[in-house]
Protein backbone atom coordinates (compact mmCIF):
# COMPACT_ATOMS: atom_id res chain seq x y z
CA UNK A 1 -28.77 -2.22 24.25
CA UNK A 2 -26.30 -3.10 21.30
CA UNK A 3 -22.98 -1.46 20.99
CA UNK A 4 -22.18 0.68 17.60
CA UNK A 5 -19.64 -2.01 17.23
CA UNK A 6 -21.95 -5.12 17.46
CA UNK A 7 -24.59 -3.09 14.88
CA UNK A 8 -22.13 -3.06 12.57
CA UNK A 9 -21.18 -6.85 12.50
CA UNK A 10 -24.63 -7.58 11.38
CA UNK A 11 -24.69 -4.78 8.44
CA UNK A 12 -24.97 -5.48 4.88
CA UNK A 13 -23.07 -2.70 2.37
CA UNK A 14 -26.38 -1.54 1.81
CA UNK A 15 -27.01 -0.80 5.32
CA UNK A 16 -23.88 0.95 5.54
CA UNK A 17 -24.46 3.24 2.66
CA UNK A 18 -28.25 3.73 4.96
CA UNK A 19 -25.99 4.83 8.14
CA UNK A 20 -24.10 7.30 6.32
CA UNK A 21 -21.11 5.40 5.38
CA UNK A 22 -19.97 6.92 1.73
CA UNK A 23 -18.29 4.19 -1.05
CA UNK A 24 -15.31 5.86 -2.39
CA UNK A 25 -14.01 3.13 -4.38
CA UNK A 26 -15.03 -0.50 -5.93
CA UNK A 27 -11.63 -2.71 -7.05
CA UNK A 28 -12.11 -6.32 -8.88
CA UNK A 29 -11.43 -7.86 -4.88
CA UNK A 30 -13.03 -4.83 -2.64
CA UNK A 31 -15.46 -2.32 -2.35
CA UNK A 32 -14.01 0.69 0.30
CA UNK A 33 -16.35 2.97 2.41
CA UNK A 34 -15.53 6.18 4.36
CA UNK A 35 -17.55 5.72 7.69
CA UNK A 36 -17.94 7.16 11.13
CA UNK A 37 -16.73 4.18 13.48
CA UNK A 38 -16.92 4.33 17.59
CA UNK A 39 -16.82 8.23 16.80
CA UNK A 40 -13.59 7.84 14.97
CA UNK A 41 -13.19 8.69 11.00
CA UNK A 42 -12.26 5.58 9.44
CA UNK A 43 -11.68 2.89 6.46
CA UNK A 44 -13.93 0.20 5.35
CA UNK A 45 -12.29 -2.03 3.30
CA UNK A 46 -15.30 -5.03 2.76
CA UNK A 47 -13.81 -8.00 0.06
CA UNK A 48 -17.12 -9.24 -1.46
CA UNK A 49 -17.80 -12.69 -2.65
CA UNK A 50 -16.92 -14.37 -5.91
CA UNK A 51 -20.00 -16.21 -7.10
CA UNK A 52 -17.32 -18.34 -9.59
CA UNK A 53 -16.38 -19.95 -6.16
CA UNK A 54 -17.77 -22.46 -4.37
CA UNK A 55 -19.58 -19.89 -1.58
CA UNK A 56 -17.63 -22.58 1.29
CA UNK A 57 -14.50 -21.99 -0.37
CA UNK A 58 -15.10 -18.62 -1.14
CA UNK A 59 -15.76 -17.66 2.51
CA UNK A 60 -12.43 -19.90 3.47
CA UNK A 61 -10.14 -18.25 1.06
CA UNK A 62 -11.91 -14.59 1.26
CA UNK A 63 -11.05 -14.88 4.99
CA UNK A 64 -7.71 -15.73 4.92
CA UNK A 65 -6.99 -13.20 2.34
CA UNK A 66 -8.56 -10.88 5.21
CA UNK A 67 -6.44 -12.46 8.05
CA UNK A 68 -3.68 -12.06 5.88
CA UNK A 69 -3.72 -8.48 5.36
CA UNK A 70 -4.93 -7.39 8.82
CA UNK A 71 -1.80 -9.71 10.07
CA UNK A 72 0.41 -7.68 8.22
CA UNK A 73 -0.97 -4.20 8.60
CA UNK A 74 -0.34 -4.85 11.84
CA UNK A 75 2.69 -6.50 11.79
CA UNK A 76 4.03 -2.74 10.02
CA UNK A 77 3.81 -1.32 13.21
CA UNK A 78 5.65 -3.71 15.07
CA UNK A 79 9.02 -2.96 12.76
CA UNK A 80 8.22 0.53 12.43
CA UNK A 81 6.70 1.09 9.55
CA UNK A 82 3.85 3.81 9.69
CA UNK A 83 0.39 1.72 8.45
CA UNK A 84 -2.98 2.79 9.01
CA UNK A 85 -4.04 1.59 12.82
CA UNK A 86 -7.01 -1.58 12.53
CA UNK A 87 -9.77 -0.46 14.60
CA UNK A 88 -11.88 -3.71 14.31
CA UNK A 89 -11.77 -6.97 11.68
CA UNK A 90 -14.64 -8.31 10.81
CA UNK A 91 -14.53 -11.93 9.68
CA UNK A 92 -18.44 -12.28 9.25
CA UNK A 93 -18.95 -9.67 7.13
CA UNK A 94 -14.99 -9.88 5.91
CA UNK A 95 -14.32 -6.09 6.37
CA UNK A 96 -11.40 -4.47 7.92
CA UNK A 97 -12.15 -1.14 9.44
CA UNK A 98 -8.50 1.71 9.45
CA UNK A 99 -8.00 4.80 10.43
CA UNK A 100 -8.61 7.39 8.07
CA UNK A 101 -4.81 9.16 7.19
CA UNK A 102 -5.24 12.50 6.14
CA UNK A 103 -2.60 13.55 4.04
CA UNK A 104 -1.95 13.34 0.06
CA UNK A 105 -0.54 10.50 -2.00
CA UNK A 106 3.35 10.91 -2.85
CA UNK A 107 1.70 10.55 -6.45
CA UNK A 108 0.71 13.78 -6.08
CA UNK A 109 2.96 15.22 -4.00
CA UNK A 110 5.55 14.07 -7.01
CA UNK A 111 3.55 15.82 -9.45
CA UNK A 112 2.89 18.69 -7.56
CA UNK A 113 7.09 18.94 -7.01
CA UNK A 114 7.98 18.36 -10.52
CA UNK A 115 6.14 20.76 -12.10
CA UNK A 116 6.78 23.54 -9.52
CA UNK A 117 7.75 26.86 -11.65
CA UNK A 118 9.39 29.24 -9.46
CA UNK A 119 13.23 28.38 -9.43
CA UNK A 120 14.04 28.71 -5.69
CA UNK A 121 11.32 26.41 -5.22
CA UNK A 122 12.15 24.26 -7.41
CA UNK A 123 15.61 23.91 -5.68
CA UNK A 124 14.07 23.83 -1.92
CA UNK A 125 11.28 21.03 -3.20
CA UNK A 126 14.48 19.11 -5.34
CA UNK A 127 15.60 18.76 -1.50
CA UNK A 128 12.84 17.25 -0.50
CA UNK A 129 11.97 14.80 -3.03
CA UNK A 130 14.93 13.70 -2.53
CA UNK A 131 15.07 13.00 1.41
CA UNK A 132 11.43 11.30 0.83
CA UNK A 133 12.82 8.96 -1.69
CA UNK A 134 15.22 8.06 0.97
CA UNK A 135 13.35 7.56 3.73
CA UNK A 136 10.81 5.74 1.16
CA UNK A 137 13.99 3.28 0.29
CA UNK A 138 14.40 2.77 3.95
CA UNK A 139 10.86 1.73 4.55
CA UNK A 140 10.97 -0.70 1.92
CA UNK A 141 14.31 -2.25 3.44
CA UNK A 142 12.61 -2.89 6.58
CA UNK A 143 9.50 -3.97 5.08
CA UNK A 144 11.47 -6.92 3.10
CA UNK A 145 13.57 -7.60 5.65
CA UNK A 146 10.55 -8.58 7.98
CA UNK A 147 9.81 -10.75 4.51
CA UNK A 148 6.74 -8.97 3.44
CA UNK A 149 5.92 -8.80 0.55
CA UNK A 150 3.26 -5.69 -0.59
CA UNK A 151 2.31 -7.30 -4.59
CA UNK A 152 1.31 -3.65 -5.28
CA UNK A 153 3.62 -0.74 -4.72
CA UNK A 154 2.94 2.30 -6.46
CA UNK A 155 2.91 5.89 -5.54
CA UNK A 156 -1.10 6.15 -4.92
CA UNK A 157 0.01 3.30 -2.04
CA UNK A 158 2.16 5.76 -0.17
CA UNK A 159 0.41 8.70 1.81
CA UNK A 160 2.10 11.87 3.29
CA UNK A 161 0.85 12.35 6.25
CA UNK A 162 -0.37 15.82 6.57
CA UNK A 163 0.34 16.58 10.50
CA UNK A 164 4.10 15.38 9.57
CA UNK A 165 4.59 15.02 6.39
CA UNK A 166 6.28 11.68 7.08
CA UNK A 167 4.80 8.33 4.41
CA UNK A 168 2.45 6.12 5.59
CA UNK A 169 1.81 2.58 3.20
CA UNK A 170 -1.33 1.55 2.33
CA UNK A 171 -3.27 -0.86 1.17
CA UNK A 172 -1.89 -4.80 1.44
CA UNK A 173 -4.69 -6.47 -0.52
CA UNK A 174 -2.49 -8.54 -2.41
CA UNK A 175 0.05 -8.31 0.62
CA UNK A 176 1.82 -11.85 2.13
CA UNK A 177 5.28 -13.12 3.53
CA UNK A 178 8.23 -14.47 1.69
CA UNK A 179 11.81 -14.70 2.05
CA UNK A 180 12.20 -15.50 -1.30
CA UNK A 181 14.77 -13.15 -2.74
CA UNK A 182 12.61 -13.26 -6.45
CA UNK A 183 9.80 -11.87 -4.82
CA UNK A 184 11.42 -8.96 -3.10
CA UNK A 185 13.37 -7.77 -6.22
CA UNK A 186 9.60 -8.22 -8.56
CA UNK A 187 8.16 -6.46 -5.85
CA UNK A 188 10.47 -3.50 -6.50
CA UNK A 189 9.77 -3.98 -10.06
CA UNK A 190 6.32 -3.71 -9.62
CA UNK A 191 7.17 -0.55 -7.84
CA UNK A 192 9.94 0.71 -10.80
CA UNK A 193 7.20 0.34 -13.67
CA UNK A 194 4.84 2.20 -11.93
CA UNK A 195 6.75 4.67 -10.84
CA UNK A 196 8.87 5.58 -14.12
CA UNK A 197 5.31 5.51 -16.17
CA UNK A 198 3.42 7.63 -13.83
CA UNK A 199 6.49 10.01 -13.67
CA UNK A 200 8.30 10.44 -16.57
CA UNK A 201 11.93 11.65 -16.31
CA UNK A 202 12.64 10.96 -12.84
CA UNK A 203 15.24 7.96 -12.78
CA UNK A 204 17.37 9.16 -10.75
CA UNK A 205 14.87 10.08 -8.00
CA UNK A 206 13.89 6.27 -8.08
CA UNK A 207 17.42 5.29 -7.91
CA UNK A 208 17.55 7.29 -4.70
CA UNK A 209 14.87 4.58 -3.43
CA UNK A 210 17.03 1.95 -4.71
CA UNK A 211 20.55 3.25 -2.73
CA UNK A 212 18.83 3.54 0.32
CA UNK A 213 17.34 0.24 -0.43
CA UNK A 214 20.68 -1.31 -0.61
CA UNK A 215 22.49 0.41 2.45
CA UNK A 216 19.33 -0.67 4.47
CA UNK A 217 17.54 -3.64 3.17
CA UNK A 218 19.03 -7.74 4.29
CA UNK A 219 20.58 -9.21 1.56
CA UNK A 220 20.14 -5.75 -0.21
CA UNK A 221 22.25 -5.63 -3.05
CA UNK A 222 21.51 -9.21 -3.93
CA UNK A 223 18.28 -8.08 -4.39
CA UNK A 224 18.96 -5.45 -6.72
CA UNK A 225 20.81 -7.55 -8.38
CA UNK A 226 18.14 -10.21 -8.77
CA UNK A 227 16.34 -7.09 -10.19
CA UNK A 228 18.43 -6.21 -13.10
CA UNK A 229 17.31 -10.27 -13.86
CA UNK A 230 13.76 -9.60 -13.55
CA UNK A 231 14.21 -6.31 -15.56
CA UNK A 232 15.94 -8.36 -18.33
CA UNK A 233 13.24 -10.95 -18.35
CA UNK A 234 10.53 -7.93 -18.49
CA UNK A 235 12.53 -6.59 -21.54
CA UNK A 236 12.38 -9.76 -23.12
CA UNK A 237 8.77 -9.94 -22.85
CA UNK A 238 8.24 -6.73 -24.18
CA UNK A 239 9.87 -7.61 -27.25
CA UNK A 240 9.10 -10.90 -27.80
CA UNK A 241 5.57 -10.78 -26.09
């Protein structure tokens, strides 16, 4: 008798939407699933094939690209950075199956915070915000100075969990290692536009993620500065186009 586990190697998306499993989301690289695996709630994140490829090379590069982030997801744990725990990888069908974090994103949470109307709240969740953007500066320290690289920070990519309220990162699609000063500080970019544009008015929360960033991070405050290059250069191109 098969195993759950070797059923599932042999599914096709459609098959999976047939057992129950529910798609959630659909990206230009990946479709993701909630799904029920080995009786555990989980994440199916399945990269589908570009038919603009050769389907050899696709298969080659679409794998490694799966390797890639399963190495690293794992690698989070290792340096202590909370990260979804892998259940199973599977290179067939080139899905990567998570655990499920139940919590909300800190883009929420942030929204949530800054528009709280009662003063003493206000003051109490001002508290907060702040000690998150801390420990949120801290994570990022040790994530660089492992030299990986995330290629998409933004507050939707960093979960609260809800049994402790502490931030877990997710999804490394575009994830891979560097120790390449220039790509830490545009991967802090990355994270500055999104942040600033998705909350207005709140510089000096992100410049809480930068301080910590800089007492915690290897090489820290040559990063930042490297930033304020990349910054200038993402002025320019503003203007200029």
């Amino acid at each position: 008798m098969q195993t759950q586990r070797e059923n599932v190697e042999e599914l096709s998306s459609q098959d999976l939407l047939k057992l129950g499993a529910q798609l959630i989301s659909q990206g230009a690289e990946a479709k993701i699933y909630k799904f029920k695996f080995l009786g555990q709630n989980c994440i199916i994140k399945e990269r589908f094939s570009k038919n603009y490829r050769h389907p050899t090379l696709d298969q080659k590069i679409t794998q490694r690209r799966v390797s890639i982030e399963a190495r690293i997801i794992a690698k989070c744990s290792k340096i202590g950075i909370l990260a979804p725990t892998i259940y199973f990888v599977d290179f067939v069908m080139n899905r990567i199956y998570i655990e499920e974090i139940q919590g909300l994103t800190l883009k929420q949470h942030i929204y949530n915070q800054t528009n709280q109307t009662n003063q003493t709240n206000q003051t109490n969740q001002q508290e907060s915000l702040n000690n998150m953007m801390q420990k949120l500066g801290l994570i990022l320290a040790k994530f660089h100075s492992a030299d990986l690289i995330h290629g998409d920070l933004t507050t939707s990519n960093v979960l609260i969990r809800e049994i402790d309220f502490e931030l877990v990162l997710i999804d490394f699609g575009l994830s891979y290692t560097s120790t390449m000063i220039e790509d830490k500080a545009v991967d802090l970019y990355v994270l500055e536009r999104a942040f600033l544009s998705t909350h207005p008015n709140t510089e000096q929360l992100f410049q809480l993620i930068l301080d910590s960033y800089a007492q915690h991070a290897k090489k820290g405050n040559e990063i930042l500065a490297r930033l304020e290059k990349v910054r200038q250069r993402g002025r320019k191109k503003l203007a200029f186009g």
